[in-house]
PDB file of N, CA and C in Angstrom:
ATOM      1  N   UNK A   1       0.817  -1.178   0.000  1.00  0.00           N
ATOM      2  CA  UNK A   1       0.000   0.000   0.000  1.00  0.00           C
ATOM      3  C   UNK A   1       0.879   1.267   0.000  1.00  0.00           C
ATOM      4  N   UNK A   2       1.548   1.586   1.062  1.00  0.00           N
ATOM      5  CA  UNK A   2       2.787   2.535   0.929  1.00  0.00           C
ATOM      6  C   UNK A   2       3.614   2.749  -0.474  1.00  0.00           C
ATOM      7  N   UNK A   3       3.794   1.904  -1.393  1.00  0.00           N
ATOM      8  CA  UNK A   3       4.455   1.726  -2.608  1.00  0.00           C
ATOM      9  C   UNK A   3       3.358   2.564  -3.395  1.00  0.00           C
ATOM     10  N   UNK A   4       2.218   1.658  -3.760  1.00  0.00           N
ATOM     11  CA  UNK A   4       1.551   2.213  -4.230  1.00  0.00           C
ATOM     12  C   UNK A   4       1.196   4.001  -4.148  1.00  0.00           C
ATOM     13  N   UNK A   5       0.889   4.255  -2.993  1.00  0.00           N
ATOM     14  CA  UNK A   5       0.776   5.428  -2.639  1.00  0.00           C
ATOM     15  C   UNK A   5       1.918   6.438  -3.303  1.00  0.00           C
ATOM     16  N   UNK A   6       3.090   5.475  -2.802  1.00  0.00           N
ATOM     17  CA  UNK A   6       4.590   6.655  -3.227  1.00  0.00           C
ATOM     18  C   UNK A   6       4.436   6.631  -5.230  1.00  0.00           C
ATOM     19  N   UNK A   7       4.284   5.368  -5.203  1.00  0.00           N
ATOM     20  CA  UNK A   7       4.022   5.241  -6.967  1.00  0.00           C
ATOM     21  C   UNK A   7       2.749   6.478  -7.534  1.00  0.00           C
ATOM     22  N   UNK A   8       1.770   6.957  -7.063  1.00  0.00           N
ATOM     23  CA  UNK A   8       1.114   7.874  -7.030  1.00  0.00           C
ATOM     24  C   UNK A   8       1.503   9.381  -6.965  1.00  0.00           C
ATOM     25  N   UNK A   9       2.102   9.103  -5.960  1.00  0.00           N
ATOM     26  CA  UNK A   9       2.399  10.512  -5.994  1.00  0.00           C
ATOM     27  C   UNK A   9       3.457  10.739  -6.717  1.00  0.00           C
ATOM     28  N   UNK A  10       4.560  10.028  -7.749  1.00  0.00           N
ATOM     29  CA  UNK A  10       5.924  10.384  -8.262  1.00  0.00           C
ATOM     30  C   UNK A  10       5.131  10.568  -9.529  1.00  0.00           C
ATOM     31  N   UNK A  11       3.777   9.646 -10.083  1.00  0.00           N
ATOM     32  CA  UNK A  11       2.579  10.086 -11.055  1.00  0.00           C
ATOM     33  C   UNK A  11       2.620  11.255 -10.839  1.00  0.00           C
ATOM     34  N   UNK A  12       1.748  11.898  -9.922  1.00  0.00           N
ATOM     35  CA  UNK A  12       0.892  13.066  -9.812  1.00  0.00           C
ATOM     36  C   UNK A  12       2.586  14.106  -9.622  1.00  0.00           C
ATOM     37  N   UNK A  13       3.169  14.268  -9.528  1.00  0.00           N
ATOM     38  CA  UNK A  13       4.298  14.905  -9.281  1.00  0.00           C
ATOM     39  C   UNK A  13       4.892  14.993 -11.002  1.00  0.00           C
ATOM     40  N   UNK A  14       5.089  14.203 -11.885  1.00  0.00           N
ATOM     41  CA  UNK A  14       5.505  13.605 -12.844  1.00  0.00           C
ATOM     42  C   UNK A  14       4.339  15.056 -14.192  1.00  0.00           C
ATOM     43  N   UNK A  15       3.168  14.529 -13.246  1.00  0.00           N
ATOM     44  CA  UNK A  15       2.129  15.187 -14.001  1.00  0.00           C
ATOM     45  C   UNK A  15       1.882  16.599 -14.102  1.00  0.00           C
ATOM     46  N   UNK A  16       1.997  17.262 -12.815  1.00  0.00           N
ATOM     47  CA  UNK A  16       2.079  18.195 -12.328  1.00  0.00           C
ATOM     48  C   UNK A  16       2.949  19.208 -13.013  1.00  0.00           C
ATOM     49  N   UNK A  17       4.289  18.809 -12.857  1.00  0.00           N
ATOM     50  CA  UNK A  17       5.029  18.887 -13.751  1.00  0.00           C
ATOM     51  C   UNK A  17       5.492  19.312 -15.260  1.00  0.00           C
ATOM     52  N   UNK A  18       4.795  18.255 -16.119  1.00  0.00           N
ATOM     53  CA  UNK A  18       3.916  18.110 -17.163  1.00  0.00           C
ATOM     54  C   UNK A  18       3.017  19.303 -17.402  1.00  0.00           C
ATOM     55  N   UNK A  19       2.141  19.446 -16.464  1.00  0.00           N
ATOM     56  CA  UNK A  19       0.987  20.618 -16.816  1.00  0.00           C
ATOM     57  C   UNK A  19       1.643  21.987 -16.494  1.00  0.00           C
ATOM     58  N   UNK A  20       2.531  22.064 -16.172  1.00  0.00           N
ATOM     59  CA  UNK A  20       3.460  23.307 -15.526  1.00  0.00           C
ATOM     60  C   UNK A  20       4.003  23.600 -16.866  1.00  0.00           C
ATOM     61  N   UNK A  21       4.829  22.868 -16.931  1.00  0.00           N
ATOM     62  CA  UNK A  21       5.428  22.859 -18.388  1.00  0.00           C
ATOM     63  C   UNK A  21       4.760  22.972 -19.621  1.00  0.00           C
ATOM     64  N   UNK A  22       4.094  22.638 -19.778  1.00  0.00           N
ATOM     65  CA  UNK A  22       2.423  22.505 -20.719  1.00  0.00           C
ATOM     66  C   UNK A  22       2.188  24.187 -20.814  1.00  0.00           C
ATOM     67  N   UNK A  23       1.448  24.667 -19.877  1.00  0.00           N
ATOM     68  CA  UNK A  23       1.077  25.563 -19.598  1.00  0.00           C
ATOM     69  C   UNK A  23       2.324  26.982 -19.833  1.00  0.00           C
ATOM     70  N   UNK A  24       3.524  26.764 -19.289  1.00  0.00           N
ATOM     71  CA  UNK A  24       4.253  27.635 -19.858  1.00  0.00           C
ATOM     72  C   UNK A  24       4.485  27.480 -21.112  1.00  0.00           C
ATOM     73  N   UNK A  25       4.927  26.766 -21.940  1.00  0.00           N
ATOM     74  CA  UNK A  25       4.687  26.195 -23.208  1.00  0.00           C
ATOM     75  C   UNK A  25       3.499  27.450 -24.203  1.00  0.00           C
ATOM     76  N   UNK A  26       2.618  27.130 -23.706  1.00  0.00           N
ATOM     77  CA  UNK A  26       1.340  28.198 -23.733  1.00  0.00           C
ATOM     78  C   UNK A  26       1.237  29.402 -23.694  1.00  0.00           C
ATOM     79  N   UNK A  27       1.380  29.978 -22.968  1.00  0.00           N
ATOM     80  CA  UNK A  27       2.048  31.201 -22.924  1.00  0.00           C
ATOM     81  C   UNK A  27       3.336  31.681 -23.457  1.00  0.00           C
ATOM     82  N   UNK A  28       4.425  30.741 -23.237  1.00  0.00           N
ATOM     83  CA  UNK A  28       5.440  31.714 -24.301  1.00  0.00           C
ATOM     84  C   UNK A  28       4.995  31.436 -25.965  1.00  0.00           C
ATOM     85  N   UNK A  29       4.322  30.456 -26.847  1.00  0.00           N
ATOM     86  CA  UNK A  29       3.768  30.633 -27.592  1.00  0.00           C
ATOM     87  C   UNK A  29       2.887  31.912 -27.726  1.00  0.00           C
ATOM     88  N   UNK A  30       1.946  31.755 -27.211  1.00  0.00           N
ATOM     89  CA  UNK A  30       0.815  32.841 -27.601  1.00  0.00           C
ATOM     90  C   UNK A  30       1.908  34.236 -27.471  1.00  0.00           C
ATOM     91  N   UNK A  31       2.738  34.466 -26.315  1.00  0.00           N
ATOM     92  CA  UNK A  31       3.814  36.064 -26.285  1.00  0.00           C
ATOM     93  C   UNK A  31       4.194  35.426 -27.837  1.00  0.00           C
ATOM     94  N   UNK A  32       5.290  34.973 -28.385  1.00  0.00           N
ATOM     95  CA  UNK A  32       5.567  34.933 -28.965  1.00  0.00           C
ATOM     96  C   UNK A  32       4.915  35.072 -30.993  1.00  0.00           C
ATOM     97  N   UNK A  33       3.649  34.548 -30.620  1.00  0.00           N
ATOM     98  CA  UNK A  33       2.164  34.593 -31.677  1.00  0.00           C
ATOM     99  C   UNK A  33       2.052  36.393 -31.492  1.00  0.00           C
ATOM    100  N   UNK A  34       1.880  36.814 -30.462  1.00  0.00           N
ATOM    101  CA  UNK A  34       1.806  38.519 -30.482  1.00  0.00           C
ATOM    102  C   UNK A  34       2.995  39.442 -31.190  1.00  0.00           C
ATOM    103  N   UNK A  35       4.531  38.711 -30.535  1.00  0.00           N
ATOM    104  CA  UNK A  35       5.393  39.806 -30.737  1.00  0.00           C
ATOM    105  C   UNK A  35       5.605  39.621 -32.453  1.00  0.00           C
ATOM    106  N   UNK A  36       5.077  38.354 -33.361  1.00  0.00           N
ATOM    107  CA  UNK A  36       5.200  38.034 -34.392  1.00  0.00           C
ATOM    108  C   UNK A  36       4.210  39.253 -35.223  1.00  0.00           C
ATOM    109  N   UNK A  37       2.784  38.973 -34.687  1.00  0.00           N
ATOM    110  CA  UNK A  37       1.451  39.876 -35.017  1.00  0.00           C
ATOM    111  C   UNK A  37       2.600  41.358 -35.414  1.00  0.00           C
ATOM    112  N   UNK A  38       2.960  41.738 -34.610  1.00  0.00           N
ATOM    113  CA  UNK A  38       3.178  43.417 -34.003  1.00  0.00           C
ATOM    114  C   UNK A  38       4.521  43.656 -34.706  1.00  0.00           C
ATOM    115  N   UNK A  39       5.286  42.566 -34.737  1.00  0.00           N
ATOM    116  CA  UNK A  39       6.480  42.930 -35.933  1.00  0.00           C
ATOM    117  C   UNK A  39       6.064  42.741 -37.231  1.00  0.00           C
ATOM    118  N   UNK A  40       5.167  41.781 -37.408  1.00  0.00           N
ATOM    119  CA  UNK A  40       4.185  41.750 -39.091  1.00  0.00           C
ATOM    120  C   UNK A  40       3.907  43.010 -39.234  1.00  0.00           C
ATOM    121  N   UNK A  41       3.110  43.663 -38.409  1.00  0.00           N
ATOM    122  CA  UNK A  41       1.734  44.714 -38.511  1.00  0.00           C
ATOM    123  C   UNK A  41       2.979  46.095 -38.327  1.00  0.00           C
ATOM    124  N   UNK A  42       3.989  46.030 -37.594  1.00  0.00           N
ATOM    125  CA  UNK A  42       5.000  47.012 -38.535  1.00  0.00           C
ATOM    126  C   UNK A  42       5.566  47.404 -39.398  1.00  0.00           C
ATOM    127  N   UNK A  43       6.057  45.584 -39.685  1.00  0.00           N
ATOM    128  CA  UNK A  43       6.205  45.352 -41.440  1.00  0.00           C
ATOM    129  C   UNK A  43       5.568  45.992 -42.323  1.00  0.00           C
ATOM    130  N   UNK A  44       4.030  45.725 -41.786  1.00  0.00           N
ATOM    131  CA  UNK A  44       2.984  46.054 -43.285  1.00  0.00           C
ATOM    132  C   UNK A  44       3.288  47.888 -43.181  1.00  0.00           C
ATOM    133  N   UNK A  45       2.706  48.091 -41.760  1.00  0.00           N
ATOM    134  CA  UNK A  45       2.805  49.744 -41.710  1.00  0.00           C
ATOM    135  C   UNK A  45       3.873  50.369 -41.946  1.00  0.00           C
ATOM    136  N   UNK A  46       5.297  50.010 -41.936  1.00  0.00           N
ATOM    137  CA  UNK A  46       6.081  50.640 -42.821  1.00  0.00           C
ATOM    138  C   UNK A  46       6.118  50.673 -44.175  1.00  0.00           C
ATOM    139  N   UNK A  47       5.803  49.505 -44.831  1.00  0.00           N
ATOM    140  CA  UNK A  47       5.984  49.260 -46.466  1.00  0.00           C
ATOM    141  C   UNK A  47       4.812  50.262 -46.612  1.00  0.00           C
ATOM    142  N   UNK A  48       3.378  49.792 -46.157  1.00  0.00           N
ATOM    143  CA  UNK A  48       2.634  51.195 -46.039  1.00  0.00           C
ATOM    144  C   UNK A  48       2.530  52.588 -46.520  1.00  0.00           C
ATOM    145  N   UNK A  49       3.747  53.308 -45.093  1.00  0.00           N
ATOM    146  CA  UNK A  49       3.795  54.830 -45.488  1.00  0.00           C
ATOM    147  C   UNK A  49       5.177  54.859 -46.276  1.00  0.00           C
ATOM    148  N   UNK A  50       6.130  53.784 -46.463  1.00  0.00           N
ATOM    149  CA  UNK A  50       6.672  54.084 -48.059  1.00  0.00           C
ATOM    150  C   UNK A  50       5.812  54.237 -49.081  1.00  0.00           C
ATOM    151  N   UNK A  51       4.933  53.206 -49.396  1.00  0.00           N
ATOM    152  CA  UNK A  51       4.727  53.556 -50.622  1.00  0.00           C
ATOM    153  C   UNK A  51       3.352  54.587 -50.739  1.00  0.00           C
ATOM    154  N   UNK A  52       3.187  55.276 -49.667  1.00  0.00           N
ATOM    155  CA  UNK A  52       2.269  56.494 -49.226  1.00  0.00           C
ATOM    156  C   UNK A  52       3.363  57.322 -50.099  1.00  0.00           C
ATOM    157  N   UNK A  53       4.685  57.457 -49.517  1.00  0.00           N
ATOM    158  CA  UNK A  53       5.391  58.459 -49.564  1.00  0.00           C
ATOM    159  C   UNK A  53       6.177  58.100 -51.120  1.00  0.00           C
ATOM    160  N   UNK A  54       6.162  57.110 -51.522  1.00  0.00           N
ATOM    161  CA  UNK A  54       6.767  57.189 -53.140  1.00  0.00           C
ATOM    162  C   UNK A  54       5.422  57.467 -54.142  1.00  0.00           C
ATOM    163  N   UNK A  55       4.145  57.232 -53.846  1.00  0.00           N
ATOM    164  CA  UNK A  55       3.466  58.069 -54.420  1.00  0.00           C
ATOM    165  C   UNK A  55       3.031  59.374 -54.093  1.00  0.00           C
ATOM    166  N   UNK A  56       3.282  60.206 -53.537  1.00  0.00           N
ATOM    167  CA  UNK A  56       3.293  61.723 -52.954  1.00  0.00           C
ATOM    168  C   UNK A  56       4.302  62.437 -53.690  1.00  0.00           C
ATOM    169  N   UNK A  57       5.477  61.182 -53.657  1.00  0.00           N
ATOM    170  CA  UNK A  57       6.969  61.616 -54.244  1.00  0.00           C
ATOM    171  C   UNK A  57       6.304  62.209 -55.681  1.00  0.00           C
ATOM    172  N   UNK A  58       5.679  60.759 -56.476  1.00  0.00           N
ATOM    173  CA  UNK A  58       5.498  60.785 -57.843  1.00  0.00           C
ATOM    174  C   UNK A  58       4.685  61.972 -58.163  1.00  0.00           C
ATOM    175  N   UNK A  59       3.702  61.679 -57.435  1.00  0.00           N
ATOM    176  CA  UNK A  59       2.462  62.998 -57.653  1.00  0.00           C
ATOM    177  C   UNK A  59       2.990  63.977 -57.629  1.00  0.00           C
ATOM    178  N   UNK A  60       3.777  64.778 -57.048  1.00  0.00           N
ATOM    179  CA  UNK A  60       4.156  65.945 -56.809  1.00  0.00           C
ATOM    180  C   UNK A  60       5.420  66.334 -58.047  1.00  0.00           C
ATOM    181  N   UNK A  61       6.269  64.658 -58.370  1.00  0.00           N
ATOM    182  CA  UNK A  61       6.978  64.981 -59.827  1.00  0.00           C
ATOM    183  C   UNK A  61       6.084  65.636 -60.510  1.00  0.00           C
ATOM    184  N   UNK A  62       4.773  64.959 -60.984  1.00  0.00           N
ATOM    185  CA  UNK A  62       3.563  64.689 -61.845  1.00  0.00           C
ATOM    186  C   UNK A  62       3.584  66.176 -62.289  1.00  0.00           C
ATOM    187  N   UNK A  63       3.090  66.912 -60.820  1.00  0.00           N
ATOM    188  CA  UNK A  63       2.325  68.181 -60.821  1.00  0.00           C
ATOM    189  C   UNK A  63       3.937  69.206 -61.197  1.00  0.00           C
ATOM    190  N   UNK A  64       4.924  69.033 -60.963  1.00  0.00           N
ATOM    191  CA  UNK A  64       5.684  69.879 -61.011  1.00  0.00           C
ATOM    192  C   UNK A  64       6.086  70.257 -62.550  1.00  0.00           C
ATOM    193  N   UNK A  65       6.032  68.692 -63.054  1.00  0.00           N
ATOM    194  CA  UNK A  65       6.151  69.147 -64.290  1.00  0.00           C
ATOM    195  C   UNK A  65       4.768  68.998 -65.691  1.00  0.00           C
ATOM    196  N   UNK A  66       4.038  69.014 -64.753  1.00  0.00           N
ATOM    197  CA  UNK A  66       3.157  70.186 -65.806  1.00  0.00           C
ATOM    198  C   UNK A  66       2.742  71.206 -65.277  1.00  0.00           C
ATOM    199  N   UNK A  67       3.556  71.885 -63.979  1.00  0.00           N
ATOM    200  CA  UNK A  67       3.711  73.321 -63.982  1.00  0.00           C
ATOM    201  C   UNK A  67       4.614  73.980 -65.105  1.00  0.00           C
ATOM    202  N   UNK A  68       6.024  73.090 -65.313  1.00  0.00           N
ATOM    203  CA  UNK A  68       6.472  73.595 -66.612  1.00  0.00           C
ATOM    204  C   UNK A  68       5.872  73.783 -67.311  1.00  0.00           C
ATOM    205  N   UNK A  69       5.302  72.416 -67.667  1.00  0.00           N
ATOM    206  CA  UNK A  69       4.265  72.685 -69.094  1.00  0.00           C
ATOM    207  C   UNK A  69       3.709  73.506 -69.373  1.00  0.00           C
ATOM    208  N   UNK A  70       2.622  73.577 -68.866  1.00  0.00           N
ATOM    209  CA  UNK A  70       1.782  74.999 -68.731  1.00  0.00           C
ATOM    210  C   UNK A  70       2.533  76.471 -68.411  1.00  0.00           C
ATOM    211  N   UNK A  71       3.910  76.816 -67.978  1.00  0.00           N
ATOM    212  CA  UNK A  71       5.120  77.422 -68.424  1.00  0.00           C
ATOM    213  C   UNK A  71       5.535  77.585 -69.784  1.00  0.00           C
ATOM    214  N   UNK A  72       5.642  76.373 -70.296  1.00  0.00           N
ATOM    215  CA  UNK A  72       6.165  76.670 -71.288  1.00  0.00           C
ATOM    216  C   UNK A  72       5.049  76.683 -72.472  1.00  0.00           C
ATOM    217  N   UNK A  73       3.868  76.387 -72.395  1.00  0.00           N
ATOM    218  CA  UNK A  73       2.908  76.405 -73.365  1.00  0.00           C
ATOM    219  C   UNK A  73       2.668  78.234 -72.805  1.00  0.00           C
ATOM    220  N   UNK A  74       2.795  79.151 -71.784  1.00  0.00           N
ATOM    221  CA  UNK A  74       1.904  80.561 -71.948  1.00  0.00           C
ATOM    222  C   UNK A  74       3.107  80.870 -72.669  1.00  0.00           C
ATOM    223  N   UNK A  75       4.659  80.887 -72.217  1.00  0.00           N
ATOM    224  CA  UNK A  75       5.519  81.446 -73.020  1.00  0.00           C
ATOM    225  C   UNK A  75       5.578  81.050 -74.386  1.00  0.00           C
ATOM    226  N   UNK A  76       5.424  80.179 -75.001  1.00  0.00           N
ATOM    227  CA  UNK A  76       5.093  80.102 -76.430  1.00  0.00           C
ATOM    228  C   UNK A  76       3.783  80.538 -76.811  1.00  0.00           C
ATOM    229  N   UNK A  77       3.028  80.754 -76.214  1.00  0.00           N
ATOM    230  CA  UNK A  77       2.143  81.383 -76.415  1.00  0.00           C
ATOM    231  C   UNK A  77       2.006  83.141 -76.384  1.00  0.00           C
ATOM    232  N   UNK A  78       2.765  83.252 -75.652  1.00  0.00           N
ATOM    233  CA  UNK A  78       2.911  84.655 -75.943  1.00  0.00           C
ATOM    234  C   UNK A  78       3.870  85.319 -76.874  1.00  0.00           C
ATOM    235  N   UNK A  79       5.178  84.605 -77.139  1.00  0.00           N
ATOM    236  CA  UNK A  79       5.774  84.737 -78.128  1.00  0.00           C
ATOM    237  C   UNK A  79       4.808  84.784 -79.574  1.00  0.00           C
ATOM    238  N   UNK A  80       4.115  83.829 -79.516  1.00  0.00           N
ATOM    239  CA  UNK A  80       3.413  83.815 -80.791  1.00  0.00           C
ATOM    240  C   UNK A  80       2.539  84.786 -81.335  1.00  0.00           C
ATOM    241  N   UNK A  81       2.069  85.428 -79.735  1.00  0.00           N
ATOM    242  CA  UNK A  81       1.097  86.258 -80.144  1.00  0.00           C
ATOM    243  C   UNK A  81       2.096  87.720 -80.243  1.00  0.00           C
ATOM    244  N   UNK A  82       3.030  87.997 -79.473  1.00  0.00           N
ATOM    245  CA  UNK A  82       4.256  89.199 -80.011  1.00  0.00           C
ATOM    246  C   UNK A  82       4.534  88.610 -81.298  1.00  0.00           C
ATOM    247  N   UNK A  83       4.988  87.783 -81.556  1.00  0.00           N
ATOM    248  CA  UNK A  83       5.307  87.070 -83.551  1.00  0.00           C
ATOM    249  C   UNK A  83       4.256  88.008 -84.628  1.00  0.00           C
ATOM    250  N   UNK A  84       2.742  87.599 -83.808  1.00  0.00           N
ATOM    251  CA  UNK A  84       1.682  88.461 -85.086  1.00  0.00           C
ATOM    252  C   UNK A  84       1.801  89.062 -84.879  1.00  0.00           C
ATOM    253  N   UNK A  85       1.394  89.765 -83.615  1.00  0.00           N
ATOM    254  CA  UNK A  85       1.875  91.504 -83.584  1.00  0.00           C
ATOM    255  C   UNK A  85       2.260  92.117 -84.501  1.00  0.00           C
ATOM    256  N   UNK A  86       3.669  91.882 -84.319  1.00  0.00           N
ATOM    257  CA  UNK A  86       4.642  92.416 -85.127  1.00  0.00           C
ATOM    258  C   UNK A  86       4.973  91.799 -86.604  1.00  0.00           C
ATOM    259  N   UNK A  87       4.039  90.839 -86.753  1.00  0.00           N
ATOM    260  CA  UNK A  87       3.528  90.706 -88.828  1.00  0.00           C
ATOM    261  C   UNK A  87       2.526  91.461 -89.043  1.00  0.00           C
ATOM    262  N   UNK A  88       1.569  91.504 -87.886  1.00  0.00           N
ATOM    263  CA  UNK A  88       0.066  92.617 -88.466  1.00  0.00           C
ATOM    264  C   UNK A  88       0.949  94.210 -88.204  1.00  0.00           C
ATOM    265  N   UNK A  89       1.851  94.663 -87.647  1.00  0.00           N
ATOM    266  CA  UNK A  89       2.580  96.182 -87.562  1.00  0.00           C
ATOM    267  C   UNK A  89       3.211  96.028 -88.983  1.00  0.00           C
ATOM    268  N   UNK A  90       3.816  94.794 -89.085  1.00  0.00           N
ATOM    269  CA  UNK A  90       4.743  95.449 -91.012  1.00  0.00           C
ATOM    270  C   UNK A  90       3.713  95.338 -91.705  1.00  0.00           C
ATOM    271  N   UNK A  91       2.650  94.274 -91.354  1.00  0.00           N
ATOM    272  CA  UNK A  91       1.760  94.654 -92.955  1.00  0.00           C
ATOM    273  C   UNK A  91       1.196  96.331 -92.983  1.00  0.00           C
ATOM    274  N   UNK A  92       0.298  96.144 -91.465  1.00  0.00           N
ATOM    275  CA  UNK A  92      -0.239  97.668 -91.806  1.00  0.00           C
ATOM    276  C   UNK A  92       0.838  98.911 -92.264  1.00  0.00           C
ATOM    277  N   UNK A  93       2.372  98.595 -91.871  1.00  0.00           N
ATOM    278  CA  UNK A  93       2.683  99.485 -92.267  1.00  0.00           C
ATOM    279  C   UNK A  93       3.312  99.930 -93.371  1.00  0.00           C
ATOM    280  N   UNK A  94       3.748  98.452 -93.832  1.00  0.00           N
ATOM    281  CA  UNK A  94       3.522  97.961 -95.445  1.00  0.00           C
ATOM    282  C   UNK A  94       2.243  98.847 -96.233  1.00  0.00           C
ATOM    283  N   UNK A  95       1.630  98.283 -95.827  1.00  0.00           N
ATOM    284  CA  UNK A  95       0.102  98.886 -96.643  1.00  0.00           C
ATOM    285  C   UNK A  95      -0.320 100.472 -96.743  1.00  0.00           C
ATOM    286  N   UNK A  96       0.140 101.013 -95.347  1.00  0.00           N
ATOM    287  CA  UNK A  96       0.111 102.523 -95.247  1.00  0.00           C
ATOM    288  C   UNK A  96       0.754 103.001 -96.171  1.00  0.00           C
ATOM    289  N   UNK A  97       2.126 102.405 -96.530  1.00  0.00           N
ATOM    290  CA  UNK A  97       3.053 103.306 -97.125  1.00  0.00           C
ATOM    291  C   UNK A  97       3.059 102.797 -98.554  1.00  0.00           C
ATOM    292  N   UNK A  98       2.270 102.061 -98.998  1.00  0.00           N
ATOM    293  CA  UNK A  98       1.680 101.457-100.517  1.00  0.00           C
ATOM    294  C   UNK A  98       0.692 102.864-100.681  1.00  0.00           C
ATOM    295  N   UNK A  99      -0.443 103.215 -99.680  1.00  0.00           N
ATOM    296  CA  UNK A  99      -1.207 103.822-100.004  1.00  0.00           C
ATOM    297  C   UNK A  99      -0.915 105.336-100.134  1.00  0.00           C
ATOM    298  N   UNK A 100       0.336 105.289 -99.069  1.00  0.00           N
ATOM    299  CA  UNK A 100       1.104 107.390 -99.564  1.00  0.00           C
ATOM    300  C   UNK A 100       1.829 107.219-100.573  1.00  0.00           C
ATOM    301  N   UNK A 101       2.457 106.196-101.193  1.00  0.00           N
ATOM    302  CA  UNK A 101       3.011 106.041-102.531  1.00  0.00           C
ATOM    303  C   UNK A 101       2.302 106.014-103.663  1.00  0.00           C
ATOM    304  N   UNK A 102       1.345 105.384-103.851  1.00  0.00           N
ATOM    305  CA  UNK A 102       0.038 105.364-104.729  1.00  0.00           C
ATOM    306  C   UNK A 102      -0.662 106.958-104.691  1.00  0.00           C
ATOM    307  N   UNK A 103      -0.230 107.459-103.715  1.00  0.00           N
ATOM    308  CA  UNK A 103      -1.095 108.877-103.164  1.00  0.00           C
ATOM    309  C   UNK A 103      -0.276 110.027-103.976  1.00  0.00           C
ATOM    310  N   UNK A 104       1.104 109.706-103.658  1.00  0.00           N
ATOM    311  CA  UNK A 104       1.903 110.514-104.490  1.00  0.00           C
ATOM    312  C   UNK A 104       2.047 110.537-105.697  1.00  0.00           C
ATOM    313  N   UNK A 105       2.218 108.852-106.438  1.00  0.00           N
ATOM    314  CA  UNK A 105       2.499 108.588-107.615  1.00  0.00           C
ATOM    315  C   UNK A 105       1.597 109.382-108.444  1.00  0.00           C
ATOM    316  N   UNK A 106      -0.238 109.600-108.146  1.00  0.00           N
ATOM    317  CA  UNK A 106      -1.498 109.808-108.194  1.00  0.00           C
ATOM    318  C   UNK A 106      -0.970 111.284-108.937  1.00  0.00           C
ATOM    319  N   UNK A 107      -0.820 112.144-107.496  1.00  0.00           N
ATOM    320  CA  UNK A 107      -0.191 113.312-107.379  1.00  0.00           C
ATOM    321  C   UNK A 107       1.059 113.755-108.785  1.00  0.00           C
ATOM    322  N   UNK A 108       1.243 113.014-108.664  1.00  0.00           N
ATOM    323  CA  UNK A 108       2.806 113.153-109.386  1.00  0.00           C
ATOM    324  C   UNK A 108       2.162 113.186-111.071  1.00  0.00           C
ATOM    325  N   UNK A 109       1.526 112.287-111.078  1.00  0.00           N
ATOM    326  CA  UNK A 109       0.549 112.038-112.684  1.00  0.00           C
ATOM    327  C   UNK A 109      -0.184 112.991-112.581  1.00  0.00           C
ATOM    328  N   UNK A 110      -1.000 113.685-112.062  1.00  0.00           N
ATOM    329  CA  UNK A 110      -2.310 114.591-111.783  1.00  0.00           C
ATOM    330  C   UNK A 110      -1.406 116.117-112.406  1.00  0.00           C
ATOM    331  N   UNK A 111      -0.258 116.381-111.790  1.00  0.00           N
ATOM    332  CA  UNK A 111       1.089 117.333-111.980  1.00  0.00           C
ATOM    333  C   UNK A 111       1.134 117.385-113.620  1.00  0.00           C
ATOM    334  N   UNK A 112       1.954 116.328-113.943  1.00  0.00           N
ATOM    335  CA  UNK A 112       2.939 115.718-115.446  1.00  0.00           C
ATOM    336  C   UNK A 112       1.377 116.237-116.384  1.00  0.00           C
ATOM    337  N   UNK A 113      -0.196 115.452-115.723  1.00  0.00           N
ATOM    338  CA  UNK A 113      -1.085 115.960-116.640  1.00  0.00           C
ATOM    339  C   UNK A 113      -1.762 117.370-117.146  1.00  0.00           C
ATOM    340  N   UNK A 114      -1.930 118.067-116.069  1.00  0.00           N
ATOM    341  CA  UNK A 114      -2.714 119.391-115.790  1.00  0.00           C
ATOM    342  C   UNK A 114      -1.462 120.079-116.276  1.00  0.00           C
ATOM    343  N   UNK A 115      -0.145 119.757-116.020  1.00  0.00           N
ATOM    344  CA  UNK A 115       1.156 120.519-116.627  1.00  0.00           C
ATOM    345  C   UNK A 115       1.256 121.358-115.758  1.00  0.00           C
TER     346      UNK A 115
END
């Protein structure tokens, strides 16, 4: 009976044991299941606000250069319109001075005729 008994309890001791171990087992898993979660879920949230921040990067290339654009389309655009300008100033003044030449020539014949 005494045997038995001691055989019992080196069981229940054996077991005890066992569930101790078990149980921590358990817990440093699950810590370990978290600190995994929370270094993932940094992972993601850094790759995240990179690529937040390489498209902000891009966008803002985007916009910068069709601020040129639109730079360089008013300045050609205004060149073009100083360009006519200054073809509609020689014609008219082309044309003015066709019409005091014609005015004179007129003159000049009107003279040579009347004598």
């Amino acid at each position: 009976k005494v045997l038995i008994r001691w055989k019992h309890q080196s069981v229940l001791m054996c077991l005890n044991a066992w569930h101790g171990h078990t149980a921590e087992e358990v817990k440093q898993r699950a810590l370990m299941k978290r600190i995994v979660l929370r270094m993932t879920g940094n992972f993601m949230l850094e790759s995240l606000e990179q690529w937040v921040d390489n498209v902000q990067a891009l966008q803002s290339g985007r916009a910068e250069k069709e601020h040129k654009h639109d730079v360089v389309v008013r300045i050609m655009s205004r060149m073009m319109s100083q360009s006519m300008a200054q073809g509609f100033d020689c014609w008219r003044d082309h044309t003015v001075g066709e019409k005091q030449l014609k005015f004179k020539a007129s003159k000049a014949l009107q003279r040579l005729i009347n004598g």
